[in-house]
ModelCIF file with pLDDT and N, C-alpha, C, O atoms, coordinates in Angstrom:
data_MODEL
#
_entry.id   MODEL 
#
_entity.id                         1 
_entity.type                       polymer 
_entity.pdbx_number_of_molecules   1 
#
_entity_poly.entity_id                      1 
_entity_poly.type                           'polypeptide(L)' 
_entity_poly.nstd_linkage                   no 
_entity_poly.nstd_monomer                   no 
_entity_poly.pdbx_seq_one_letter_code       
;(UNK)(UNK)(UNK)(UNK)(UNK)(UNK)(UNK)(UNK)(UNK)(UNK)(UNK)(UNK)(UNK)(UNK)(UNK)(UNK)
(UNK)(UNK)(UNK)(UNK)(UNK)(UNK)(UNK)(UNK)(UNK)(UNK)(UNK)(UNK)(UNK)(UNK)(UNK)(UNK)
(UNK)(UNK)(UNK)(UNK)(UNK)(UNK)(UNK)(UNK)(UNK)
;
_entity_poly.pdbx_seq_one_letter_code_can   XXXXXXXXXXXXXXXXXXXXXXXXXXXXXXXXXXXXXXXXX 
_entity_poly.pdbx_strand_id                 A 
#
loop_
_entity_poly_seq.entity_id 
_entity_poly_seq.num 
_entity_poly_seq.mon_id 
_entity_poly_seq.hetero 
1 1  UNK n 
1 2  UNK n 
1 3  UNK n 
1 4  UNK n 
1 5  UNK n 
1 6  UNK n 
1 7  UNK n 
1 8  UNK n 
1 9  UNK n 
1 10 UNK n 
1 11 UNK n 
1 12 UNK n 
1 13 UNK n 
1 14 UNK n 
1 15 UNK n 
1 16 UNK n 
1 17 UNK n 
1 18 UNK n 
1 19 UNK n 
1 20 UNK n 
1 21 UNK n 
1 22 UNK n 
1 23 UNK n 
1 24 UNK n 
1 25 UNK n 
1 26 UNK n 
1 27 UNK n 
1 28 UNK n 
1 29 UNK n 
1 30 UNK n 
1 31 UNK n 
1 32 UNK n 
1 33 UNK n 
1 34 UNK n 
1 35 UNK n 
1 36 UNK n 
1 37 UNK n 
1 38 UNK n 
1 39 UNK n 
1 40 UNK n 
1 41 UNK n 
#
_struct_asym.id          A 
_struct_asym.entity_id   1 
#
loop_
_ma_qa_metric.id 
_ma_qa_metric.mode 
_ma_qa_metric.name 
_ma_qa_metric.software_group_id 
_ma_qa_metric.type 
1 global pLDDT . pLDDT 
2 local  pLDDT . pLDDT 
#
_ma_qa_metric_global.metric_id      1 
_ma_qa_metric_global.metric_value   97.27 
_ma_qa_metric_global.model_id       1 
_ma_qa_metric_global.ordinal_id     1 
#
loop_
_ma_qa_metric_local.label_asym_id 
_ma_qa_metric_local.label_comp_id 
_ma_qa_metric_local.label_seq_id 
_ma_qa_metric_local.metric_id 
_ma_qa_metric_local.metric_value 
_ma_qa_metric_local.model_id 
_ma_qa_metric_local.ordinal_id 
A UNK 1  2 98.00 1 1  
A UNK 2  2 98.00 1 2  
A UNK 3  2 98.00 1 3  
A UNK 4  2 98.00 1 4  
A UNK 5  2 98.00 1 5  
A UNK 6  2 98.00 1 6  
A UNK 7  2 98.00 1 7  
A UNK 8  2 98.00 1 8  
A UNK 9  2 97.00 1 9  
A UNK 10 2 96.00 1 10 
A UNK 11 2 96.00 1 11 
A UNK 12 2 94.00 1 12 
A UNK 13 2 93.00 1 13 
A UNK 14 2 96.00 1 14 
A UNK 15 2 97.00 1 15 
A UNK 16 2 96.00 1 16 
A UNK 17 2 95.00 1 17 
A UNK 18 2 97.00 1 18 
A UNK 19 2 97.00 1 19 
A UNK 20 2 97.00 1 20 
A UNK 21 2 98.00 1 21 
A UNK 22 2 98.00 1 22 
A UNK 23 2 98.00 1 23 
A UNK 24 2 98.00 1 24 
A UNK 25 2 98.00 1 25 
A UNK 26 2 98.00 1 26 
A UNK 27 2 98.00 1 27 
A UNK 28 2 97.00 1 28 
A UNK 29 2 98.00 1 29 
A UNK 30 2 98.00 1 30 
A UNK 31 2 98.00 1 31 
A UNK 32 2 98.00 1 32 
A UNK 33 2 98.00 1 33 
A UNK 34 2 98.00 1 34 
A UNK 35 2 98.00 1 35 
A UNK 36 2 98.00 1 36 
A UNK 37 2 98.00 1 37 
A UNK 38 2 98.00 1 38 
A UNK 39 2 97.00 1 39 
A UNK 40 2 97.00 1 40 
A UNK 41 2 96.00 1 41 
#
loop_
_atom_site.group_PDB 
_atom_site.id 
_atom_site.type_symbol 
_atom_site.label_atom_id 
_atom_site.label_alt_id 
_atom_site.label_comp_id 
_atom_site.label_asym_id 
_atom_site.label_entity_id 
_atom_site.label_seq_id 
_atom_site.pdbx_PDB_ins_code 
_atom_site.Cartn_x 
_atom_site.Cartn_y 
_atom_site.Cartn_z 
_atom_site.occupancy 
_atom_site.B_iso_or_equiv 
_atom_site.pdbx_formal_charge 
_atom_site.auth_seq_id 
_atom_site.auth_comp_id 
_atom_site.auth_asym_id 
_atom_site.auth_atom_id 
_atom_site.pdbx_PDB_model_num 
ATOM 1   N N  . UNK A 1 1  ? 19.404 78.536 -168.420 1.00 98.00 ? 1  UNK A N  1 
ATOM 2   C CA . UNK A 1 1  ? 19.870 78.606 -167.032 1.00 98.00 ? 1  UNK A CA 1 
ATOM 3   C C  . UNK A 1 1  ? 20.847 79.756 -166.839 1.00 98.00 ? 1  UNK A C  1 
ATOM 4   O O  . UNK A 1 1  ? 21.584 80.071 -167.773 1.00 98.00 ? 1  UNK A O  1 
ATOM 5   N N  . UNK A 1 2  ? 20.894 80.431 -165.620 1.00 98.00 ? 2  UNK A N  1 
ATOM 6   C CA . UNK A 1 2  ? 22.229 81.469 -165.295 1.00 98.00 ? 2  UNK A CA 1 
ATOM 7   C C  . UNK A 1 2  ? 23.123 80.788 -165.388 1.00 98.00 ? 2  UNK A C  1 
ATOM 8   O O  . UNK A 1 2  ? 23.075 79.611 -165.033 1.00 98.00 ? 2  UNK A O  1 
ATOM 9   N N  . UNK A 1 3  ? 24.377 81.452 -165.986 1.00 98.00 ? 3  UNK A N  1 
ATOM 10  C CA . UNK A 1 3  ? 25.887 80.951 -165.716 1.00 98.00 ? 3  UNK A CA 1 
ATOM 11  C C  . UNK A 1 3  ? 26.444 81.696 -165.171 1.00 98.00 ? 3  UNK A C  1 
ATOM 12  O O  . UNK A 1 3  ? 26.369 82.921 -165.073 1.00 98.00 ? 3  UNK A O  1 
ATOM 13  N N  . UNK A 1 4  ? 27.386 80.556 -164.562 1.00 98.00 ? 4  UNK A N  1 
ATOM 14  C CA . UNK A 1 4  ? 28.795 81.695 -163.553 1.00 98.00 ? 4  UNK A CA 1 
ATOM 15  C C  . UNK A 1 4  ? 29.749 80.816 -164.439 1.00 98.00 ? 4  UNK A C  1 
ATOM 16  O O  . UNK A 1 4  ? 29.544 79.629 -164.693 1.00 98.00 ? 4  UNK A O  1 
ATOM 17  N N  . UNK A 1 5  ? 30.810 81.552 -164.872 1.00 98.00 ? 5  UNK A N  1 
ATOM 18  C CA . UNK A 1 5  ? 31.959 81.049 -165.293 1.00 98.00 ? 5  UNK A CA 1 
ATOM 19  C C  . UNK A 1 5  ? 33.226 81.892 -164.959 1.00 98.00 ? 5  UNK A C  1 
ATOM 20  O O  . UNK A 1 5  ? 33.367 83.114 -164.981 1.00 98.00 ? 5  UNK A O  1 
ATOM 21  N N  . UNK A 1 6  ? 34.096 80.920 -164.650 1.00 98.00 ? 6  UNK A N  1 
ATOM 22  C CA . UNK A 1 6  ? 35.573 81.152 -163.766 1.00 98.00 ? 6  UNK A CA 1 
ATOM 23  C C  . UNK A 1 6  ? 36.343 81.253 -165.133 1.00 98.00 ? 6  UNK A C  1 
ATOM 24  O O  . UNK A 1 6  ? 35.727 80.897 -166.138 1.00 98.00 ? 6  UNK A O  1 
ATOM 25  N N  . UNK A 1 7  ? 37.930 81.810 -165.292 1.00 98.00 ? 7  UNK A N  1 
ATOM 26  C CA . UNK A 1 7  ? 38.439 81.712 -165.517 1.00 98.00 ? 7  UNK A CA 1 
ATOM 27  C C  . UNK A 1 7  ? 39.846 82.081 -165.042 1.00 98.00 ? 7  UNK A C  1 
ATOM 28  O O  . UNK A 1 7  ? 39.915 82.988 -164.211 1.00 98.00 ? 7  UNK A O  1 
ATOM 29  N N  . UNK A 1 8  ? 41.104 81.433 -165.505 1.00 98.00 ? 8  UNK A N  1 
ATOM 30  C CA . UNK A 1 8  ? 42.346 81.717 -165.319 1.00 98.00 ? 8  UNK A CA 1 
ATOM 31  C C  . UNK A 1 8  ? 43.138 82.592 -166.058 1.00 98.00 ? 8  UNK A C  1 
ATOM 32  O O  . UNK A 1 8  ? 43.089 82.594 -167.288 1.00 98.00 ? 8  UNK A O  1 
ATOM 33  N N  . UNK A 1 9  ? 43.873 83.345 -165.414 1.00 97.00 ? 9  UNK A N  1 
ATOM 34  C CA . UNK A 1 9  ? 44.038 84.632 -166.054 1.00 97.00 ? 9  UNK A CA 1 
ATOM 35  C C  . UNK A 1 9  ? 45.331 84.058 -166.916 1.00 97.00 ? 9  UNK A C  1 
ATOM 36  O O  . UNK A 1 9  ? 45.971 84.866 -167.589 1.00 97.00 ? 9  UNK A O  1 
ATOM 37  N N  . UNK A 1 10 ? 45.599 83.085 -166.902 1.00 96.00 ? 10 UNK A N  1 
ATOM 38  C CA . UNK A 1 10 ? 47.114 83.142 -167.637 1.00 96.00 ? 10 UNK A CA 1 
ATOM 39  C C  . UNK A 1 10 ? 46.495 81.664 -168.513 1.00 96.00 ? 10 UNK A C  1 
ATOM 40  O O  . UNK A 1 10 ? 47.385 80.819 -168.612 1.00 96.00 ? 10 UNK A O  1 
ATOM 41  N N  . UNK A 1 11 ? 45.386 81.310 -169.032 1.00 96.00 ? 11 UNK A N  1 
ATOM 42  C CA . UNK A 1 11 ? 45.122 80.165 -169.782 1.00 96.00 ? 11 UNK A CA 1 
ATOM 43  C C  . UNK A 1 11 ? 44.582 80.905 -171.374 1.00 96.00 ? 11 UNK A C  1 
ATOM 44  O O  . UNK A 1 11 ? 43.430 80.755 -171.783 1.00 96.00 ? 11 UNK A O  1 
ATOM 45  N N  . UNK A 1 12 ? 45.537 81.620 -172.057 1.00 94.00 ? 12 UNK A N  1 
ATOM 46  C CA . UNK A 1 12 ? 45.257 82.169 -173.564 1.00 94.00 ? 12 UNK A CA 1 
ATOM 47  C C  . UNK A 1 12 ? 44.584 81.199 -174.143 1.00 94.00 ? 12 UNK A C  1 
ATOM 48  O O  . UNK A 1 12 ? 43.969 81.724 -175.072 1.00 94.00 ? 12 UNK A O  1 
ATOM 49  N N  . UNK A 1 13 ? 44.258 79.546 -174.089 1.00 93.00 ? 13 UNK A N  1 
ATOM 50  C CA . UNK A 1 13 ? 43.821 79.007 -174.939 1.00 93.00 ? 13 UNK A CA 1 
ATOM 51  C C  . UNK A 1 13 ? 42.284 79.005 -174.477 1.00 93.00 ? 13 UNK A C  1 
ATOM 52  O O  . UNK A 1 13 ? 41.426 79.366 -175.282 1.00 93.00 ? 13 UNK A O  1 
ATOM 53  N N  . UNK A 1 14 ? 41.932 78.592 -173.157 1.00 96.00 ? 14 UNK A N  1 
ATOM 54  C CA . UNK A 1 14 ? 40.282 79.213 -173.360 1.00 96.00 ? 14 UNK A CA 1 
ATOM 55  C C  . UNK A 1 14 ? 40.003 80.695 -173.479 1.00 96.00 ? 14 UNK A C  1 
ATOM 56  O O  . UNK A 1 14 ? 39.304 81.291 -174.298 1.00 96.00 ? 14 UNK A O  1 
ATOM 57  N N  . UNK A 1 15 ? 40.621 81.085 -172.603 1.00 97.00 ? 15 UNK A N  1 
ATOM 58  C CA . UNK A 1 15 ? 40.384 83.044 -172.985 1.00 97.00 ? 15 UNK A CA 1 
ATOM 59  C C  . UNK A 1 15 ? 39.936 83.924 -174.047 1.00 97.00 ? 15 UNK A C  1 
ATOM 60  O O  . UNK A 1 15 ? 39.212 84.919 -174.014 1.00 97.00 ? 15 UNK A O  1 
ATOM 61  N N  . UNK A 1 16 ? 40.723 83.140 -175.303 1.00 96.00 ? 16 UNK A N  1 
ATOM 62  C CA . UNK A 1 16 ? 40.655 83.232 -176.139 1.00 96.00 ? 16 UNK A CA 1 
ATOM 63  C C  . UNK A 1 16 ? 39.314 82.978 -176.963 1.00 96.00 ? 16 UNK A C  1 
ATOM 64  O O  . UNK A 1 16 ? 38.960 83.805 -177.803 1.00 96.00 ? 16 UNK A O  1 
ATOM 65  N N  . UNK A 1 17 ? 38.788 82.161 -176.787 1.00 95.00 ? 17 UNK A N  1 
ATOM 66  C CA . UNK A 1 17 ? 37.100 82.053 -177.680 1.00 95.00 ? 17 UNK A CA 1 
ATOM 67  C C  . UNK A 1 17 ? 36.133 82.983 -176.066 1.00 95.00 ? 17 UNK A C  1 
ATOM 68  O O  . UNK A 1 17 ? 34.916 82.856 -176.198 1.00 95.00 ? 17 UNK A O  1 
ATOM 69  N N  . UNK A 1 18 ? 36.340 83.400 -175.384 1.00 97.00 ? 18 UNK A N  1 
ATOM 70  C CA . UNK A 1 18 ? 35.267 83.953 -174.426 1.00 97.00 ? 18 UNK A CA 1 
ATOM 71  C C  . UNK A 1 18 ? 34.920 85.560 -175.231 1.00 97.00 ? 18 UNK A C  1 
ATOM 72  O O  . UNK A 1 18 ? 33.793 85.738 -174.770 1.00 97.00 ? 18 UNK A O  1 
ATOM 73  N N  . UNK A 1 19 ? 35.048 86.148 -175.656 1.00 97.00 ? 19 UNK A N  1 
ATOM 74  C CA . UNK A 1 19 ? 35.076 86.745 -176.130 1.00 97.00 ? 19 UNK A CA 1 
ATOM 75  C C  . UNK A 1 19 ? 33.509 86.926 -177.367 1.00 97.00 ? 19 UNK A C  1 
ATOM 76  O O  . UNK A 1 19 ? 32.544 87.642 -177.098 1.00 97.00 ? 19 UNK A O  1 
ATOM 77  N N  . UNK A 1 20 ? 33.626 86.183 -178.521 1.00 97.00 ? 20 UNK A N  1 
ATOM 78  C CA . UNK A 1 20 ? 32.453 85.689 -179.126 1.00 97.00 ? 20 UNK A CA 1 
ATOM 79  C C  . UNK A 1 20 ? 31.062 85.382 -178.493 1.00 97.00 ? 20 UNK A C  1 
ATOM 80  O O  . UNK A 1 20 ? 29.913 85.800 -178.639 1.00 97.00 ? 20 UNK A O  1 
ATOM 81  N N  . UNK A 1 21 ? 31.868 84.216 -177.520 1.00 98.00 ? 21 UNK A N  1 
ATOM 82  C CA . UNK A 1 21 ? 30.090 83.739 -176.935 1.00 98.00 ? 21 UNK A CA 1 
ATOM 83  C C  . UNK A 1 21 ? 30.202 84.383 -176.312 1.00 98.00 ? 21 UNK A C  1 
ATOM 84  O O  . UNK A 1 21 ? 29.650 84.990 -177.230 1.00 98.00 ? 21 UNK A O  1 
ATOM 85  N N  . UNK A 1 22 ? 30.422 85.256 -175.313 1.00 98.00 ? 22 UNK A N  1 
ATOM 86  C CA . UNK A 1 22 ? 29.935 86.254 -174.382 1.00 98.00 ? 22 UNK A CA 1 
ATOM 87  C C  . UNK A 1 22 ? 29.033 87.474 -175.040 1.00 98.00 ? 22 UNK A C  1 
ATOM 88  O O  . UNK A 1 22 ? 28.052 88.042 -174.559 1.00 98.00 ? 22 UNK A O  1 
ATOM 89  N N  . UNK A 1 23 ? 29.728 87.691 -176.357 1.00 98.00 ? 23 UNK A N  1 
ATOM 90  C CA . UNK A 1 23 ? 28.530 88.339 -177.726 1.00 98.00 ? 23 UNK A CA 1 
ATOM 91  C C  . UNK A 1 23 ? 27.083 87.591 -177.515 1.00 98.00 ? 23 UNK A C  1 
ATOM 92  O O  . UNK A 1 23 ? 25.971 87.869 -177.065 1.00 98.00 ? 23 UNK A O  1 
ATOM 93  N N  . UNK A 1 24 ? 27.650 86.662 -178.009 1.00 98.00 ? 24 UNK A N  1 
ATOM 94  C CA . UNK A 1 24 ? 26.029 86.017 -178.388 1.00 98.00 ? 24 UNK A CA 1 
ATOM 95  C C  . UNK A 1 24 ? 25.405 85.438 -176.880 1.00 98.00 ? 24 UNK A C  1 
ATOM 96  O O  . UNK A 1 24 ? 24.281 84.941 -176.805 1.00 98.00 ? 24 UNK A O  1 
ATOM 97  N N  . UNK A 1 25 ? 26.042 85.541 -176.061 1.00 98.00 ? 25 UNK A N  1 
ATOM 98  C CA . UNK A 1 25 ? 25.477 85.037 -174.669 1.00 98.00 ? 25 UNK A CA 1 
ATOM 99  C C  . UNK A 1 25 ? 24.474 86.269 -174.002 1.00 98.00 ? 25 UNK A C  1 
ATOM 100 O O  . UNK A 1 25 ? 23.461 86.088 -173.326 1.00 98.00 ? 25 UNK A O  1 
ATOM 101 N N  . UNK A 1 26 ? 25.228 87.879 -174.510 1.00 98.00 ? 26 UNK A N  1 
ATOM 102 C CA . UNK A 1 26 ? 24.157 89.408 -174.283 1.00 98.00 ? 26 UNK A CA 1 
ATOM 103 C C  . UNK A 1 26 ? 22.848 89.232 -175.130 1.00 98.00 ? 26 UNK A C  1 
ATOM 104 O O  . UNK A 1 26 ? 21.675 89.547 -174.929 1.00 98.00 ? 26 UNK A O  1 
ATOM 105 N N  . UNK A 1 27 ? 23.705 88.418 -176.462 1.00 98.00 ? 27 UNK A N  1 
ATOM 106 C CA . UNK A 1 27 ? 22.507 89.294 -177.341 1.00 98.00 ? 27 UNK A CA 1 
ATOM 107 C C  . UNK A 1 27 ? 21.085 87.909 -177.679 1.00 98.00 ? 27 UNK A C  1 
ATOM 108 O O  . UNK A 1 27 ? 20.057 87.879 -178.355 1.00 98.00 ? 27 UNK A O  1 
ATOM 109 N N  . UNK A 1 28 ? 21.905 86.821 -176.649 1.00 97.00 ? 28 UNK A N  1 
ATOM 110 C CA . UNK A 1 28 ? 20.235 85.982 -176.512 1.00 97.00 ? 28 UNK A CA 1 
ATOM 111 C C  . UNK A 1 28 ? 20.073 86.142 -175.229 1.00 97.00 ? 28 UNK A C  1 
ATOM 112 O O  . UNK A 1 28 ? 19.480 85.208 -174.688 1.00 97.00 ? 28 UNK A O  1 
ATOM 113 N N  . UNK A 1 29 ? 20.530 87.366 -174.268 1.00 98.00 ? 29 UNK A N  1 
ATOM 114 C CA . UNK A 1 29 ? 19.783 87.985 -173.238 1.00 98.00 ? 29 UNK A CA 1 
ATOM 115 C C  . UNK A 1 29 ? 19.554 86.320 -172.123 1.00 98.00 ? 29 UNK A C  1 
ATOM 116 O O  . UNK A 1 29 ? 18.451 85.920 -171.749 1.00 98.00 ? 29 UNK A O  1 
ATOM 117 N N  . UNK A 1 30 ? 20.808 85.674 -171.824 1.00 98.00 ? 30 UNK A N  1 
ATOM 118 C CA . UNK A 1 30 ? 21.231 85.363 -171.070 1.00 98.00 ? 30 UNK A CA 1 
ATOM 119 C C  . UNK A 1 30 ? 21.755 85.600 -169.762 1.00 98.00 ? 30 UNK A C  1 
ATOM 120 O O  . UNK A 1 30 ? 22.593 86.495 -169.870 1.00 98.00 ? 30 UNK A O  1 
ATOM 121 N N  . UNK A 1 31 ? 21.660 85.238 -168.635 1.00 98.00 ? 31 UNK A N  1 
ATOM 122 C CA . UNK A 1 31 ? 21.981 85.655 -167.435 1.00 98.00 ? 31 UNK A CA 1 
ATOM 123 C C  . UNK A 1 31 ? 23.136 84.994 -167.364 1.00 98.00 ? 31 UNK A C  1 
ATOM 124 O O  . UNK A 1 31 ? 23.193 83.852 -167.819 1.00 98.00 ? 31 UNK A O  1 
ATOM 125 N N  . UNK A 1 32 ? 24.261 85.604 -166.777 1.00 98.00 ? 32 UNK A N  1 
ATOM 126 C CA . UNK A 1 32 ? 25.615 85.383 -166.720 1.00 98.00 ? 32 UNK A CA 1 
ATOM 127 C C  . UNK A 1 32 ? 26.384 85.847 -166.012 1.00 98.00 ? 32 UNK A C  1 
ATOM 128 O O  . UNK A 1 32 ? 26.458 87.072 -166.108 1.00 98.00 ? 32 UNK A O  1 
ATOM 129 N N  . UNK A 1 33 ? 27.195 85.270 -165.117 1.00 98.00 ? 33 UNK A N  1 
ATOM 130 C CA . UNK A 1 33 ? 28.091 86.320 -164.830 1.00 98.00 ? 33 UNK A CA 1 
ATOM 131 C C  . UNK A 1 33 ? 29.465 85.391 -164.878 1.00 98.00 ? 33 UNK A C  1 
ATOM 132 O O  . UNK A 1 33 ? 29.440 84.166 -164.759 1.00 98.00 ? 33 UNK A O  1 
ATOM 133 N N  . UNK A 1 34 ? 31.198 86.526 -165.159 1.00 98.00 ? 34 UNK A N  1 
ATOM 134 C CA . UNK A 1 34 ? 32.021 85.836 -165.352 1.00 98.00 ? 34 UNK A CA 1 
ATOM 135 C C  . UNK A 1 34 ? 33.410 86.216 -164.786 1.00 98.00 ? 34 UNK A C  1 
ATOM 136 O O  . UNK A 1 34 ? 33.794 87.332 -165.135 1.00 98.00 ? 34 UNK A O  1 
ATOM 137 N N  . UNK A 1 35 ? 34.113 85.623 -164.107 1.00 98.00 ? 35 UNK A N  1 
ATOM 138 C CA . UNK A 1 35 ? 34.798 86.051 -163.440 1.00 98.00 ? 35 UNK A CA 1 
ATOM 139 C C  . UNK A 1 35 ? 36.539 85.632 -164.184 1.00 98.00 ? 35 UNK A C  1 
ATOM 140 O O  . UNK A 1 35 ? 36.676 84.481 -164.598 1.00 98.00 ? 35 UNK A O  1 
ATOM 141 N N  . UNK A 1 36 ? 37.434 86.358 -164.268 1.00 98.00 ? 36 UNK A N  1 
ATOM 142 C CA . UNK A 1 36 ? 38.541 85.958 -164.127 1.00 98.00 ? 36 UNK A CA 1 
ATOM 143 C C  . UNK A 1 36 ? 39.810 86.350 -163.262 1.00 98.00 ? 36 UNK A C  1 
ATOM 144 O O  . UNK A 1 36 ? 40.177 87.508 -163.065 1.00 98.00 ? 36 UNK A O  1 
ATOM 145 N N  . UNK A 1 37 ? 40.383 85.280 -162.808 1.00 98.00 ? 37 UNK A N  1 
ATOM 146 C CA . UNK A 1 37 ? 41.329 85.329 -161.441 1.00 98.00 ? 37 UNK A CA 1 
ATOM 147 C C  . UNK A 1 37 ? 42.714 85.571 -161.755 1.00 98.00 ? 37 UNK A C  1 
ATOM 148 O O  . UNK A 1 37 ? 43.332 84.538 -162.016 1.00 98.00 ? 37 UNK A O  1 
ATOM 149 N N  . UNK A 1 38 ? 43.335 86.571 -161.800 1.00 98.00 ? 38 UNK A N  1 
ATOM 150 C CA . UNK A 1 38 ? 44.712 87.137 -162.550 1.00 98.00 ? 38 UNK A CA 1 
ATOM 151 C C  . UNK A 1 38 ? 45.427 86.656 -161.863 1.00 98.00 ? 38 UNK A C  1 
ATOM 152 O O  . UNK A 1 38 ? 45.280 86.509 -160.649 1.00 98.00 ? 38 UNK A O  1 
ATOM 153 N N  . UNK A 1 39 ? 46.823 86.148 -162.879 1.00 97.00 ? 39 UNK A N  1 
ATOM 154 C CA . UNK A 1 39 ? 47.983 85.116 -162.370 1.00 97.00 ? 39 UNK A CA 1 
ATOM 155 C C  . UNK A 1 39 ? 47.983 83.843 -161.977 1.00 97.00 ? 39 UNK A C  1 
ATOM 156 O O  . UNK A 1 39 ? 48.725 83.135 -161.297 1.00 97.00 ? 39 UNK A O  1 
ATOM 157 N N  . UNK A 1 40 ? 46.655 83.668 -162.749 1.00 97.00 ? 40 UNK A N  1 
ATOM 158 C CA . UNK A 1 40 ? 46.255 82.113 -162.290 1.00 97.00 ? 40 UNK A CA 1 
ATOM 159 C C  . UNK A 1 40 ? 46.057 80.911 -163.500 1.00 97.00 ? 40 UNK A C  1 
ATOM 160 O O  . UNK A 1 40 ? 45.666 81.230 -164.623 1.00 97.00 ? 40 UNK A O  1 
ATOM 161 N N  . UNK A 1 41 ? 46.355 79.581 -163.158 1.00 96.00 ? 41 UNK A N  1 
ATOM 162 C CA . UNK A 1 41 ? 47.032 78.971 -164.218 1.00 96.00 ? 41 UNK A CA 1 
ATOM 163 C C  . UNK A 1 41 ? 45.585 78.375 -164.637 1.00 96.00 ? 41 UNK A C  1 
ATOM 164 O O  . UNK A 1 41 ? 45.477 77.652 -165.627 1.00 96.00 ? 41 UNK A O  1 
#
């Protein structure tokens, strides 16, 4: 399925693993898109 995923710009503890799967989310040529909202909890 496409994903949309949100994030908060000031939450280091998920932020932190987006990084990896967003790797492997290109490279099994996944539809995605991901947004993050700065200064936000």
């Amino acid at each position: 399925a496409p994903l949309l995923i949100h994030f908060a710009g000031l939450d280091e503890r998920i932020n932190a693993s987006w990084p990896a799967y967003e790797a492997a989310l290109k490279a099994a040529g996944v539809t995605y898109t991901a947004h993050q909202y700065a200064g936000t909890q």
